[in-house]
C-alpha atoms as a PDB file:
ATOM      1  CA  UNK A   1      45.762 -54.763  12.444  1.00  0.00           C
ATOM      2  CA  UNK A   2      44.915 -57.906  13.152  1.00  0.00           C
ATOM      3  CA  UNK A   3      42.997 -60.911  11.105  1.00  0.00           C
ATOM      4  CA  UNK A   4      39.903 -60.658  12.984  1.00  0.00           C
ATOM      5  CA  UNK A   5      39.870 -56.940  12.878  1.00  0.00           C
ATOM      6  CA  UNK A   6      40.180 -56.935   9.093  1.00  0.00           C
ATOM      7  CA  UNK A   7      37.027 -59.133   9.300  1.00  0.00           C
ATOM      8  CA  UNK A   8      34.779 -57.207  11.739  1.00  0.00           C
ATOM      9  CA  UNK A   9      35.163 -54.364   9.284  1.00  0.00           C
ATOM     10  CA  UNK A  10      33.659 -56.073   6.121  1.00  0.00           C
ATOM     11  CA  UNK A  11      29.961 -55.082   6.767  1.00  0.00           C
ATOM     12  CA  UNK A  12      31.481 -51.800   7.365  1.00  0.00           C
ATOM     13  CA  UNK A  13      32.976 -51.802   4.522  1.00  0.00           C
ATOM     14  CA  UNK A  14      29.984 -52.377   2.877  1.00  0.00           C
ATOM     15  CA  UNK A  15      28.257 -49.125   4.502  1.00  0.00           C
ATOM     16  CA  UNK A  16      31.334 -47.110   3.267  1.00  0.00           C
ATOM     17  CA  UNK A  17      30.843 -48.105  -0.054  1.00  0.00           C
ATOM     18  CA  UNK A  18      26.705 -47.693  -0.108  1.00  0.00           C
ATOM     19  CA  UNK A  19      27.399 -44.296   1.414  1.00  0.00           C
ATOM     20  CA  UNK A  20      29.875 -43.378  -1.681  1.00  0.00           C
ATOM     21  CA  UNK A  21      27.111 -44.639  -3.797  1.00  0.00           C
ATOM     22  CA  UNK A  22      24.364 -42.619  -2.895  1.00  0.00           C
ATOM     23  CA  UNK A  23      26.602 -39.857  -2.844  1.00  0.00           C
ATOM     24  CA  UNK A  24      28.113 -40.354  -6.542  1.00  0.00           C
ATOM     25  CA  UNK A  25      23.945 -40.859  -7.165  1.00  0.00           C
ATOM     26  CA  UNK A  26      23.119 -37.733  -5.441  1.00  0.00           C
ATOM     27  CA  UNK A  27      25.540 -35.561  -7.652  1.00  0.00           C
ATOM     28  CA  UNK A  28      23.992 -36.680 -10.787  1.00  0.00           C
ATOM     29  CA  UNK A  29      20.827 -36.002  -9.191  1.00  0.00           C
ATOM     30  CA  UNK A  30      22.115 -32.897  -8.678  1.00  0.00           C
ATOM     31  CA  UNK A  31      23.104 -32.080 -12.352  1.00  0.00           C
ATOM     32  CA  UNK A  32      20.132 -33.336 -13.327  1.00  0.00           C
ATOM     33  CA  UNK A  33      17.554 -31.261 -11.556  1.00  0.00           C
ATOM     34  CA  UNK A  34      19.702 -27.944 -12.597  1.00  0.00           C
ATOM     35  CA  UNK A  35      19.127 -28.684 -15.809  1.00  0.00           C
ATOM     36  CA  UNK A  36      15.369 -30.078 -15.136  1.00  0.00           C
ATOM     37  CA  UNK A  37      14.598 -27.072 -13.371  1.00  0.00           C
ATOM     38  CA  UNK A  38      16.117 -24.032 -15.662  1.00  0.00           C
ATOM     39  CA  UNK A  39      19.278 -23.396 -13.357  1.00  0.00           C
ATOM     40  CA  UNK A  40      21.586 -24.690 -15.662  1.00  0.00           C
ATOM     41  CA  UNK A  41      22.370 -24.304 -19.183  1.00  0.00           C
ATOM     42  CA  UNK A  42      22.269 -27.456 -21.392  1.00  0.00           C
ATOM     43  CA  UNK A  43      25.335 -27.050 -22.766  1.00  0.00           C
ATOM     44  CA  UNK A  44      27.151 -30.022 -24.865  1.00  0.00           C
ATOM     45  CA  UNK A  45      30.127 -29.871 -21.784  1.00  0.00           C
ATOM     46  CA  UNK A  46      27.151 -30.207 -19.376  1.00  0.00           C
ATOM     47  CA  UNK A  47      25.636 -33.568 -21.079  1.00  0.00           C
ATOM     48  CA  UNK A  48      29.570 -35.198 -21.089  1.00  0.00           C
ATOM     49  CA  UNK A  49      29.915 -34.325 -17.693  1.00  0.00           C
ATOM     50  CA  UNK A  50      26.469 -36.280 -17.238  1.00  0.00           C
ATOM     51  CA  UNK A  51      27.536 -39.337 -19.316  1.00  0.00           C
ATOM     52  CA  UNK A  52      31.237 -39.000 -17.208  1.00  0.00           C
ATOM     53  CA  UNK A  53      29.155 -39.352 -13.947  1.00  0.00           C
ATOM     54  CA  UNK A  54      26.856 -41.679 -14.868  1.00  0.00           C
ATOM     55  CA  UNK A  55      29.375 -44.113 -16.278  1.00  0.00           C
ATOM     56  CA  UNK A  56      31.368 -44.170 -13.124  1.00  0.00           C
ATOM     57  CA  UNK A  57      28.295 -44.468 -10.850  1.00  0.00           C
ATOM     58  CA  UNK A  58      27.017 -47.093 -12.674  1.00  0.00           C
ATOM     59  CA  UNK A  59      30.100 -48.599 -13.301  1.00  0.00           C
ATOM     60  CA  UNK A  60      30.723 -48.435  -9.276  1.00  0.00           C
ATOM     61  CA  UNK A  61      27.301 -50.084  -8.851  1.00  0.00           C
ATOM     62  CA  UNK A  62      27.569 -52.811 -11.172  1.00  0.00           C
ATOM     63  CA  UNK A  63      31.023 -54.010  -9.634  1.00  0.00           C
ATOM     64  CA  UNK A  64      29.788 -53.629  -6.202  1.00  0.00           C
ATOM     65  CA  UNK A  65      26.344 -56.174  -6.493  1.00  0.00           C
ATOM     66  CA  UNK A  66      28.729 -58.573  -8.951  1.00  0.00           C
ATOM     67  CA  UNK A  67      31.237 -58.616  -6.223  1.00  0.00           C
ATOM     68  CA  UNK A  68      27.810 -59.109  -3.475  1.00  0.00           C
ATOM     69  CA  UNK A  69      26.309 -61.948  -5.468  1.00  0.00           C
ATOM     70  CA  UNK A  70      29.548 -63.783  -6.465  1.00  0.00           C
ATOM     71  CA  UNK A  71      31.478 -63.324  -3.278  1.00  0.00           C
ATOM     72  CA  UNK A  72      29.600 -62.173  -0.044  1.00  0.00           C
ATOM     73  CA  UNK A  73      25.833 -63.374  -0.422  1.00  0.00           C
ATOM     74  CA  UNK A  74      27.136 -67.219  -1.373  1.00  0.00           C
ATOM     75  CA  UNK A  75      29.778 -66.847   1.539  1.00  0.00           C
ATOM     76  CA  UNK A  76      27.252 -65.742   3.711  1.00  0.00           C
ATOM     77  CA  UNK A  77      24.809 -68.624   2.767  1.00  0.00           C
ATOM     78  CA  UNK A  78      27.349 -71.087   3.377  1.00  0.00           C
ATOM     79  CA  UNK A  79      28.010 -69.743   6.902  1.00  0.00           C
ATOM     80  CA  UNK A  80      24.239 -68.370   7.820  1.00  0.00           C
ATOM     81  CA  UNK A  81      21.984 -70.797   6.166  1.00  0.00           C
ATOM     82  CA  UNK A  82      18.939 -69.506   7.710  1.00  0.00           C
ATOM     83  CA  UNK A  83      19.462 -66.355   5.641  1.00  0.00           C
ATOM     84  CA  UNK A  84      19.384 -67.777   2.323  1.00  0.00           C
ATOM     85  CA  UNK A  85      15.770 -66.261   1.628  1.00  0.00           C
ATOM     86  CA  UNK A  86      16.956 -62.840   2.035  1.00  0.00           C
ATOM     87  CA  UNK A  87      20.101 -63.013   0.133  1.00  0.00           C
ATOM     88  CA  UNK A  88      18.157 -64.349  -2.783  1.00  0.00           C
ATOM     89  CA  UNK A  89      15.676 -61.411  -2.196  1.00  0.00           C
ATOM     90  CA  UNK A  90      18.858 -59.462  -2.522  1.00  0.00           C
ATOM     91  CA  UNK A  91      20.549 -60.787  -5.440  1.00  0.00           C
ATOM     92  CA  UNK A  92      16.604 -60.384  -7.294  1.00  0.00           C
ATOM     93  CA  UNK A  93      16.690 -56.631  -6.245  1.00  0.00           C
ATOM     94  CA  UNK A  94      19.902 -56.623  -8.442  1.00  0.00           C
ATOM     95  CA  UNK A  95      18.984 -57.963 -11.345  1.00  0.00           C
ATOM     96  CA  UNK A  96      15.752 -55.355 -10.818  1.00  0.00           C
ATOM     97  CA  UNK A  97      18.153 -52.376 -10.171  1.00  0.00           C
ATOM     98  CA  UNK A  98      20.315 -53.146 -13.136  1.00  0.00           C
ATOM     99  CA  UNK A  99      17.474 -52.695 -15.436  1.00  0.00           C
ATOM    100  CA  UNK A 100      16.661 -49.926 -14.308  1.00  0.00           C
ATOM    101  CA  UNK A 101      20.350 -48.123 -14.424  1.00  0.00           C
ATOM    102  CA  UNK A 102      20.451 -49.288 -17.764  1.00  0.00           C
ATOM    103  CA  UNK A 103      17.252 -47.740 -18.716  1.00  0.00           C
ATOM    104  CA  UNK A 104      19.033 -44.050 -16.717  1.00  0.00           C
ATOM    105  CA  UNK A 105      22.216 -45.180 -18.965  1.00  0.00           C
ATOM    106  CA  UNK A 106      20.137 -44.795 -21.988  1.00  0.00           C
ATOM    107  CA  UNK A 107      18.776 -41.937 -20.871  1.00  0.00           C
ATOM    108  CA  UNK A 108      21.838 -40.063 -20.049  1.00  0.00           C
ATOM    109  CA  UNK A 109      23.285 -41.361 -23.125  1.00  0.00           C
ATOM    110  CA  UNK A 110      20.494 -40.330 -25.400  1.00  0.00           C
ATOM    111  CA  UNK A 111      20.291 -36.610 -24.016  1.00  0.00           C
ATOM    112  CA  UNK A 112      20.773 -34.275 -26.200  1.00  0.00           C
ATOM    113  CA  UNK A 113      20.973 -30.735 -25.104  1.00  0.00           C
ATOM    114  CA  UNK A 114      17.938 -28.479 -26.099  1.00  0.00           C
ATOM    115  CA  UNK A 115      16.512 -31.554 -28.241  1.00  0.00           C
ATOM    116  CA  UNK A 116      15.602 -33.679 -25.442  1.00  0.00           C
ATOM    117  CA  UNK A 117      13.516 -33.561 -22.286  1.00  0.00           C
ATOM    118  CA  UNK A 118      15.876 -33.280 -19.160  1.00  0.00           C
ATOM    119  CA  UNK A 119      12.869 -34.088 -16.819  1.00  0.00           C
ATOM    120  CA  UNK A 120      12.455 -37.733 -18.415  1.00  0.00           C
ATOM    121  CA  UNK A 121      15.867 -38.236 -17.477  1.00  0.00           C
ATOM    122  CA  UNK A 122      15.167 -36.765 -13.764  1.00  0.00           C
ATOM    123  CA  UNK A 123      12.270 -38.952 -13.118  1.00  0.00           C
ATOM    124  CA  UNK A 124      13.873 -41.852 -14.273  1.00  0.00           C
ATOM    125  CA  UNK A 125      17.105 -40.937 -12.066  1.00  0.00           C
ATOM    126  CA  UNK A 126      14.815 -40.774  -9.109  1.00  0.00           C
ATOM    127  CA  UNK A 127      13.064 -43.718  -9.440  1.00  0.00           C
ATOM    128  CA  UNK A 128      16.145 -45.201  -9.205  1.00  0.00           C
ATOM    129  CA  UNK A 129      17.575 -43.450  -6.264  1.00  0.00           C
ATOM    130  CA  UNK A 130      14.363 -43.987  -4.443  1.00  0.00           C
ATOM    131  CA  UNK A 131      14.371 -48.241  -5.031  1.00  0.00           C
ATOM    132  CA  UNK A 132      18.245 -48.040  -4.445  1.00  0.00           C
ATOM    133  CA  UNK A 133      17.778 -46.417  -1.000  1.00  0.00           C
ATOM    134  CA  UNK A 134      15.333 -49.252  -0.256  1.00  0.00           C
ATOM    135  CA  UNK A 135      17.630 -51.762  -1.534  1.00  0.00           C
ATOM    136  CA  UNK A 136      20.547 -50.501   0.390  1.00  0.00           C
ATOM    137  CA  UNK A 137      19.000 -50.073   3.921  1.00  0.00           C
ATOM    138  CA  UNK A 138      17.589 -53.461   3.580  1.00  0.00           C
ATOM    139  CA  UNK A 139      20.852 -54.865   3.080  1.00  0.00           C
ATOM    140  CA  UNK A 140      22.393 -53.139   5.818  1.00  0.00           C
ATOM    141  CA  UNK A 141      20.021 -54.524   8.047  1.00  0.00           C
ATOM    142  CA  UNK A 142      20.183 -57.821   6.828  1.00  0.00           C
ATOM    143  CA  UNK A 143      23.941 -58.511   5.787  1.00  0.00           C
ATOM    144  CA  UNK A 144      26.176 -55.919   7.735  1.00  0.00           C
ATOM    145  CA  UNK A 145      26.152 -57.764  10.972  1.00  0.00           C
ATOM    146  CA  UNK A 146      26.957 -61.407   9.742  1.00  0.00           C
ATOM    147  CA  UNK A 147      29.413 -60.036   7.588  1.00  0.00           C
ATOM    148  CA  UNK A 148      31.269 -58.454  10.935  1.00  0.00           C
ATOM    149  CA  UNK A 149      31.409 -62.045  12.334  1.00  0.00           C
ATOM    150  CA  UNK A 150      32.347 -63.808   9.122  1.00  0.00           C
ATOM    151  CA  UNK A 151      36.069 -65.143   8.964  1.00  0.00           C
ATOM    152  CA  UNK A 152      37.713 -63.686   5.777  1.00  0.00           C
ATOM    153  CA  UNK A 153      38.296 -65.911   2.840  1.00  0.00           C
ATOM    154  CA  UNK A 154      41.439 -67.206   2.246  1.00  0.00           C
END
């Protein structure tokens, strides 16, 4: 593999990854509407296995927009100056969606089986899916090509 096909994969890359994430989102979606919605039990195991998930899922998404704003959106301004605008549109939606997955953090970390509401928790969870969706196909449309023309750092 050469240099320049390293490169033309980065905004791949980036799709790979966003396509992990909303999977990794739509699990704990998942867990969370069985409970929501009387298919599950609420059992203790159940609620780890929600912190477990939620911790690497938000852990995932937290490295991947640090690694967007401190890495790829100022590369990307440097190179494509006429997209400045929407990179900073970008790095706002991040600070917005990190609020809000630490509110679902809370959440999940608050839940106690049988004592607490599982549906707060679910709408909550899909507020957050549906503004990371948003945020997500946005950014493909915006970054994915100029990142398959940008020369890798060195």
């Amino acid at each position: 593999m050469t240099r320049t096909d390293r490169v033309r994969g980065m905004g791949d890359f980036l799709v790979e990854v966003h396509t992990w994430l909303r999977g990794e989102l739509d699990g704990l979606l998942t867990q969370v509407d069985a409970v929501a919605d009387g298919r599950a039990e609420a059992t203790l195991s159940l609620s780890a296995d929600l912190r477990a998930h939620c911790l690497s899922f938000c852990g995932a998404l937290t490295k991947h927009h640090t690694g967007e704003d401190m890495g790829a959106f100022p590369m990307l301004a440097r190179q494509f100056p006429e997209m400045a605008p929407a990179l900073h549109k970008l790095g706002e939606e991040h600070a917005a969606v990190s609020a809000l997955q630490k509110e679902i953090q809370r959440l999940v970390d608050s839940y106690v089986p049988g004592a607490t509401d599982p549906r707060d928790l679910r709408t909550n969870l899909r507020e957050l899916a549906t503004k990371l969706e948003a945020h997500f196909d946005y950014e493909e449309r915006t970054v994915v090509a100029a990142l398959n023309t940008t020369p890798a750092p060195y």
